[in-house]
Protein backbone atom coordinates (compact mmCIF):
# COMPACT_ATOMS: atom_id res chain seq x y z
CA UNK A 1 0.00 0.00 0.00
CA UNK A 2 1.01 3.45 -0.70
CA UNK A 3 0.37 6.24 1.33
CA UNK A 4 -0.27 9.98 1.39
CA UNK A 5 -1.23 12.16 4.08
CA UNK A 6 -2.05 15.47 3.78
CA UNK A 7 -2.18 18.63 5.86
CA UNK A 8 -5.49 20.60 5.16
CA UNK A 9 -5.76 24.34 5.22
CA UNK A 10 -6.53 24.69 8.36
CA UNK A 11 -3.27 23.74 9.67
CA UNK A 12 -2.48 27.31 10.67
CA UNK A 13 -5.34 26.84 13.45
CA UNK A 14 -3.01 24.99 15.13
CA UNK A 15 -0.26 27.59 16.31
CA UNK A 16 1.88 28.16 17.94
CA UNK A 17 1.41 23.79 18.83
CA UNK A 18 2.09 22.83 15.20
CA UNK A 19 4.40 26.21 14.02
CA UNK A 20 7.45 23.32 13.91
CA UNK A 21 6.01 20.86 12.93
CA UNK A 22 2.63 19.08 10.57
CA UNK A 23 -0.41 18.80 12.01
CA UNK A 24 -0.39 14.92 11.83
CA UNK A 25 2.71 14.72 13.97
CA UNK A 26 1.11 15.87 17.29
CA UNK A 27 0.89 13.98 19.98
CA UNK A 28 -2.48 12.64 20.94
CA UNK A 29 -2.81 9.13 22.58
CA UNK A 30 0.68 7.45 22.34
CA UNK A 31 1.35 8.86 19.19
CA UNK A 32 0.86 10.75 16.56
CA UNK A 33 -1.64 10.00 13.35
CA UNK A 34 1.26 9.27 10.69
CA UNK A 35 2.90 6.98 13.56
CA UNK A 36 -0.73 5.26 13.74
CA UNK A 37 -0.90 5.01 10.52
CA UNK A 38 2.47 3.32 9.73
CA UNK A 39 2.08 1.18 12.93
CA UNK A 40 -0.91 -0.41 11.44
CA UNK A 41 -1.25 -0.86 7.63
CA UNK A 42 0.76 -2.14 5.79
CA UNK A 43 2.47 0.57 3.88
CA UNK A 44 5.51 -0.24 1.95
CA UNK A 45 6.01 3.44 0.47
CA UNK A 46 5.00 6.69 1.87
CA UNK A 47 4.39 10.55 1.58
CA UNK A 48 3.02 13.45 2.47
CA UNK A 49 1.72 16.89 1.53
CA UNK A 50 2.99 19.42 4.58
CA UNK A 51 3.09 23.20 4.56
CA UNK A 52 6.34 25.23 2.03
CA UNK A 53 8.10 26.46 5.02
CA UNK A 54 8.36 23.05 6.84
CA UNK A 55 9.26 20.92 3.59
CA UNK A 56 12.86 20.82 3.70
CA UNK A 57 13.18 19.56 7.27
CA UNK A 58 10.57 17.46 7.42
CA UNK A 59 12.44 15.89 4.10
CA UNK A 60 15.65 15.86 6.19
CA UNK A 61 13.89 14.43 9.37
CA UNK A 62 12.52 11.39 7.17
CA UNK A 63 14.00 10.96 3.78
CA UNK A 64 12.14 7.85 3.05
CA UNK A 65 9.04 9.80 2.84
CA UNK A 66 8.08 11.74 -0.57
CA UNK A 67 7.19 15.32 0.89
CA UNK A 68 4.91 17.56 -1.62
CA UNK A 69 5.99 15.39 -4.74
CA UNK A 70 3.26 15.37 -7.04
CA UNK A 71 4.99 13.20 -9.57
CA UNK A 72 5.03 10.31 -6.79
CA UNK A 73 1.47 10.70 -5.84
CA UNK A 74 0.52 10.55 -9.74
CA UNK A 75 2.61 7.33 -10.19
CA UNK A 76 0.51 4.65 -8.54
CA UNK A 77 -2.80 3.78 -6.54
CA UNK A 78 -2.57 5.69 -3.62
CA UNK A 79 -4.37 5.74 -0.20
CA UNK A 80 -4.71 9.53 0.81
CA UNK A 81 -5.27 10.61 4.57
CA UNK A 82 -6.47 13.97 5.71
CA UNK A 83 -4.01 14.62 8.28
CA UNK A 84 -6.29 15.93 10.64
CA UNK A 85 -8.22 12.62 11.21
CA UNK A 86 -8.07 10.61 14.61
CA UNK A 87 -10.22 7.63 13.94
CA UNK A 88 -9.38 3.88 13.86
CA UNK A 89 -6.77 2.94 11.19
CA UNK A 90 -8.32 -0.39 10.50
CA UNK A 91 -11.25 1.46 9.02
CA UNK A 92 -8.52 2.32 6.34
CA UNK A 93 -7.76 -1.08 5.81
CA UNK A 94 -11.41 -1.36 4.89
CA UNK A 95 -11.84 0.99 3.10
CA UNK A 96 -8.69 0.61 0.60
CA UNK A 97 -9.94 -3.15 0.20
CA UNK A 98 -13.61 -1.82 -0.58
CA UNK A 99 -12.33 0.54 -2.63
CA UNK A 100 -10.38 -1.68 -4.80
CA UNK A 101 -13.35 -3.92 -5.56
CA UNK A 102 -15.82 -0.73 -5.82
CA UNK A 103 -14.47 2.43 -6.70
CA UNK A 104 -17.82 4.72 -5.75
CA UNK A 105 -16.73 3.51 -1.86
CA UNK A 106 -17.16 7.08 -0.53
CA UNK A 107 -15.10 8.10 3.13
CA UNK A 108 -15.15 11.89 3.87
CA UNK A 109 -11.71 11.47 5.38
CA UNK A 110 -9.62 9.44 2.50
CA UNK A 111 -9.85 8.89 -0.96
CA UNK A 112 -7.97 6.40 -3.25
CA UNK A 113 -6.01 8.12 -6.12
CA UNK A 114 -5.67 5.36 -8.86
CA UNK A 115 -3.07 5.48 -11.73
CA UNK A 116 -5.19 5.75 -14.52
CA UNK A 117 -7.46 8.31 -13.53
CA UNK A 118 -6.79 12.26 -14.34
CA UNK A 119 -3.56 13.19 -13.59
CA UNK A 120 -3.54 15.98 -10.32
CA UNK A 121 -1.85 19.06 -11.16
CA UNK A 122 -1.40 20.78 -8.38
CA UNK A 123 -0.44 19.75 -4.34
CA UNK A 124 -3.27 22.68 -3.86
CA UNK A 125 -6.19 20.19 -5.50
CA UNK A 126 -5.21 17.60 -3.15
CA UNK A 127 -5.38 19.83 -0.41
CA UNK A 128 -8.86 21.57 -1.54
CA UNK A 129 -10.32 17.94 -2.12
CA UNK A 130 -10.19 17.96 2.28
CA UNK A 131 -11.05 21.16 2.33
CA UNK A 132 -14.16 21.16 0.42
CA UNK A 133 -15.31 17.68 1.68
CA UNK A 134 -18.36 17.78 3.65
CA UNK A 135 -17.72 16.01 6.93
CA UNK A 136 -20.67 16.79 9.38
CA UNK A 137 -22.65 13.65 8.99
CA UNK A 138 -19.49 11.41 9.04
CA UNK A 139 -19.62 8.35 11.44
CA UNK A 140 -15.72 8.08 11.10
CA UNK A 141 -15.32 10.93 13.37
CA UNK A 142 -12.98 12.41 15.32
CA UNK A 143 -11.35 14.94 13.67
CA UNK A 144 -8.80 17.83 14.35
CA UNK A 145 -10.56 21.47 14.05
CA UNK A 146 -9.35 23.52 16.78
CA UNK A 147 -5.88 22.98 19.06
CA UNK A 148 -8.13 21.82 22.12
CA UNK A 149 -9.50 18.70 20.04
CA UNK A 150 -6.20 17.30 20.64
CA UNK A 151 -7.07 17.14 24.41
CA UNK A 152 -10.84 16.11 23.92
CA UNK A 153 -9.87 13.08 22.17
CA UNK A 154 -6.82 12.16 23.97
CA UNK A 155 -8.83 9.48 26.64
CA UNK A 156 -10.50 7.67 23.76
CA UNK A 157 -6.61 7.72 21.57
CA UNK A 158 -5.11 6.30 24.50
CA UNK A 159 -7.37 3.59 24.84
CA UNK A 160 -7.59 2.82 20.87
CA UNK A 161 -3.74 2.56 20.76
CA UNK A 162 -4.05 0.47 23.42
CA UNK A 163 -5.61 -1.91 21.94
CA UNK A 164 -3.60 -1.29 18.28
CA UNK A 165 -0.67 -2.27 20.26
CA UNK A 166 -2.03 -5.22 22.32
CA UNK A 167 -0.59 -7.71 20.73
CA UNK A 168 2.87 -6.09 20.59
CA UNK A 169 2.55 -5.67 24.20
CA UNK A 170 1.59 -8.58 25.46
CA UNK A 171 3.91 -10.13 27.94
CA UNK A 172 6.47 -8.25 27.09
CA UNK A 173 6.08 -5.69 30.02
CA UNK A 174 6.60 -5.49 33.82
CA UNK A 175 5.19 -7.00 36.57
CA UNK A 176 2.56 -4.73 38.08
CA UNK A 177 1.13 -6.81 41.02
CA UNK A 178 2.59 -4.55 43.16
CA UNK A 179 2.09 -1.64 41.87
CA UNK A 180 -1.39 -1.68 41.25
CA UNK A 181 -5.06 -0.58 43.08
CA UNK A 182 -7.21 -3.03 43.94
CA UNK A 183 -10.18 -1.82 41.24
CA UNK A 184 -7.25 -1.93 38.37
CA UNK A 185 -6.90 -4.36 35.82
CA UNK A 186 -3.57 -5.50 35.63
CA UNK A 187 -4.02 -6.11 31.98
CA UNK A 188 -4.70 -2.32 30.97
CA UNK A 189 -0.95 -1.22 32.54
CA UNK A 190 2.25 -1.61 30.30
CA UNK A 191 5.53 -0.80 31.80
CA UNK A 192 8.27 -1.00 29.56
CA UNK A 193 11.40 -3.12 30.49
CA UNK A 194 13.67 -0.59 30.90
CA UNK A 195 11.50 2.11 32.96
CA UNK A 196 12.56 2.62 36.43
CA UNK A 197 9.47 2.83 38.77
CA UNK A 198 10.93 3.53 42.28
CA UNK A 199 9.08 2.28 45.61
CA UNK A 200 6.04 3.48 46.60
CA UNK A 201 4.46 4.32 42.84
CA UNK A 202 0.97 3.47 42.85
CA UNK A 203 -0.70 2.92 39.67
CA UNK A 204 -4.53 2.94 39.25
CA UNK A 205 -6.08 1.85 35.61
CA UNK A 206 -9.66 1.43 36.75
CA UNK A 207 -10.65 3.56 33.99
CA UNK A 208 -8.21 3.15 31.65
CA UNK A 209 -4.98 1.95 30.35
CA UNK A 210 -1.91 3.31 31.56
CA UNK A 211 1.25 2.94 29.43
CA UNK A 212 5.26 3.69 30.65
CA UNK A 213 7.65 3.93 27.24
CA UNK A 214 11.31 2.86 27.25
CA UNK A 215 13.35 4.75 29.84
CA UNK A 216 10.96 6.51 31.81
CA UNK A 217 11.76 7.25 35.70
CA UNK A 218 8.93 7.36 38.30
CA UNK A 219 9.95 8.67 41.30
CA UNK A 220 8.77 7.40 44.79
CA UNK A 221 5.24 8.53 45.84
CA UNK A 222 4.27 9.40 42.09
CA UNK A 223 0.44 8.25 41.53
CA UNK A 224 -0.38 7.32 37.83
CA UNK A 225 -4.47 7.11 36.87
CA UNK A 226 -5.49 5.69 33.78
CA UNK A 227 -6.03 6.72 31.19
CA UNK A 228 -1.97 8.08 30.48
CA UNK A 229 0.78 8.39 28.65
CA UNK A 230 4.25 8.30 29.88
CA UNK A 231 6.46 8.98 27.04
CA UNK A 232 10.20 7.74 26.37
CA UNK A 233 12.63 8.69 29.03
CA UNK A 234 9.96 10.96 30.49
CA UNK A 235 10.86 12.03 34.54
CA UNK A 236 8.05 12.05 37.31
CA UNK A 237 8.64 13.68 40.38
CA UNK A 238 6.12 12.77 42.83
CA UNK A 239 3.28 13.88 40.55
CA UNK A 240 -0.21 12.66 40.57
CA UNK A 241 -0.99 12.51 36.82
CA UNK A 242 -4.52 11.48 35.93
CA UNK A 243 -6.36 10.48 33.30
CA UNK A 244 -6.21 11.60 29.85
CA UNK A 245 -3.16 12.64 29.71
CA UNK A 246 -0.45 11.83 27.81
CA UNK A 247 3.27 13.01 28.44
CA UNK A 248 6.02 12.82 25.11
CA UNK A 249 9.37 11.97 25.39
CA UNK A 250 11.72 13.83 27.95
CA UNK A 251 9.44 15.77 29.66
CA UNK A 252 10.43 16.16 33.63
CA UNK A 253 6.75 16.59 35.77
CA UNK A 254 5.72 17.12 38.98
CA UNK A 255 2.77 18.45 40.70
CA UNK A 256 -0.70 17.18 40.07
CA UNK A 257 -1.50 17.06 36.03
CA UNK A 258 -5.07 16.42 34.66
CA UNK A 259 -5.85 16.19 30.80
CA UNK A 260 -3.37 17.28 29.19
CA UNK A 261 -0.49 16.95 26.44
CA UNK A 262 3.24 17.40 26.42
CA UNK A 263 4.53 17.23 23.14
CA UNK A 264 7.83 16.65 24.15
């Protein structure tokens, strides 16, 4: 499968969050949509379409990727992604294998540019095709409008990636007997192998999954309530962080920290 995902217009919504960087590399859940999206179809070549002023590093940052090429999006069926959609990737799956069978398949969020249709002139039509699509009565919501979407869908991302990942995950974490509440599922906490949780870290996933990334440090006395994020080599200092909230790599916390996002 071949890939394209594109940053609509209203991109510049997002400042000064996404001045640095596309839209669809913001955190939200435990990642961001073009990790999703890579994570879970299978994509052997990929692209995007990003804002002029963040081409050349974004090129630099991943030169596997074809970034605003129009010649490479013209060259083969491709599956193309409005950047600013959340929902579950596996619909994608569906949809590309509908689509191939029956090319009316309509999805307000994606469309499949084939090979021998019309050649697209312009990075600008692909962008206006999102822009002009009518997504109101869409039941493959959620979508990105405003910078505090990112934080209204975080719970629900969390728990979706959750369950993306499960299989990756599985047994391959800490044990969290220990660590646990008595209402939490053991099965809904991941701690990676190499995250140092110190004594007296209590973790509660009652109602929701909590996840600890690959060098994170939890300091003593640090409470963790589900749903969260603790991102690569993230520090805690004897925070309380609750639920939907996700934390990026490196970030050092403390205090008491309620649905939110570090980007990292």
């Amino acid at each position: 499968m071949r890939l394209l995902i594109v940053e609509p217009s209203i991109a510049t919504r997002f400042t000064p969050i996404a001045l640095m960087r596309p839209v669809f590399e913001l955190l939200c859940g435990t990642r961001s949509l073009r990790q999703r999206l890579l994570e879970t179809l299978p994509v052997n070549q990929w692209g995007v379409i990003v804002r002029d002023e963040l081409q050349a590093v974004y090129q630099e940052e991943f030169p596997e990727a074809a970034v605003n090429d129009i010649k490479w999006i013209n060259a083969e069926d491709t599956l193309i992604v409005d950047g600013t959609w959340l929902g579950d990737p596996r619909i994608l799956l569906e949809f590309w294998d509908d689509e191939m069978k029956n090319p009316e398949t309509d999805f307000p969020f994606a469309f499949v540019r084939r090979k021998e249709a019309s050649q697209l002139d312009t990075l600008s039509a692909v962008v206006q095709t999102f822009d002009t699509s009518d997504h109101s009565a869409s039941d493959s919501k959620p979508q990105l409008q405003f910078p505090w979407d990112l934080v209204k869908y975080n719970g629900d991302l969390i728990h979706l990636d959750f369950v993306l990942q499960a299989e990756k995950l599985a047994g391959q974490g800490q044990d969290v007997s220990g660590l646990c509440s008595r209402e939490s599922n053991p099965q809904q906490i991941y701690i990676h192998p190499t995250a140092k949780l110190e004594p007296f870290v209590s973790i509660n996933s009652e109602n929701g999954p909590v996840i600890v990334e690959e060098g994170a440090i939890i300091q003593s006395f640090t409470r963790l309530e589900g749903p969260c994020y603790i991102g690569k080599q993230t520090q805690l200092f004897r925070a309380n962080i609750r639920g939907e909230t996700s934390l990026g790599p490196v970030c050092r916390v403390g205090g008491e920290v309620e649905a939110s996002i570090m980007q990292g």
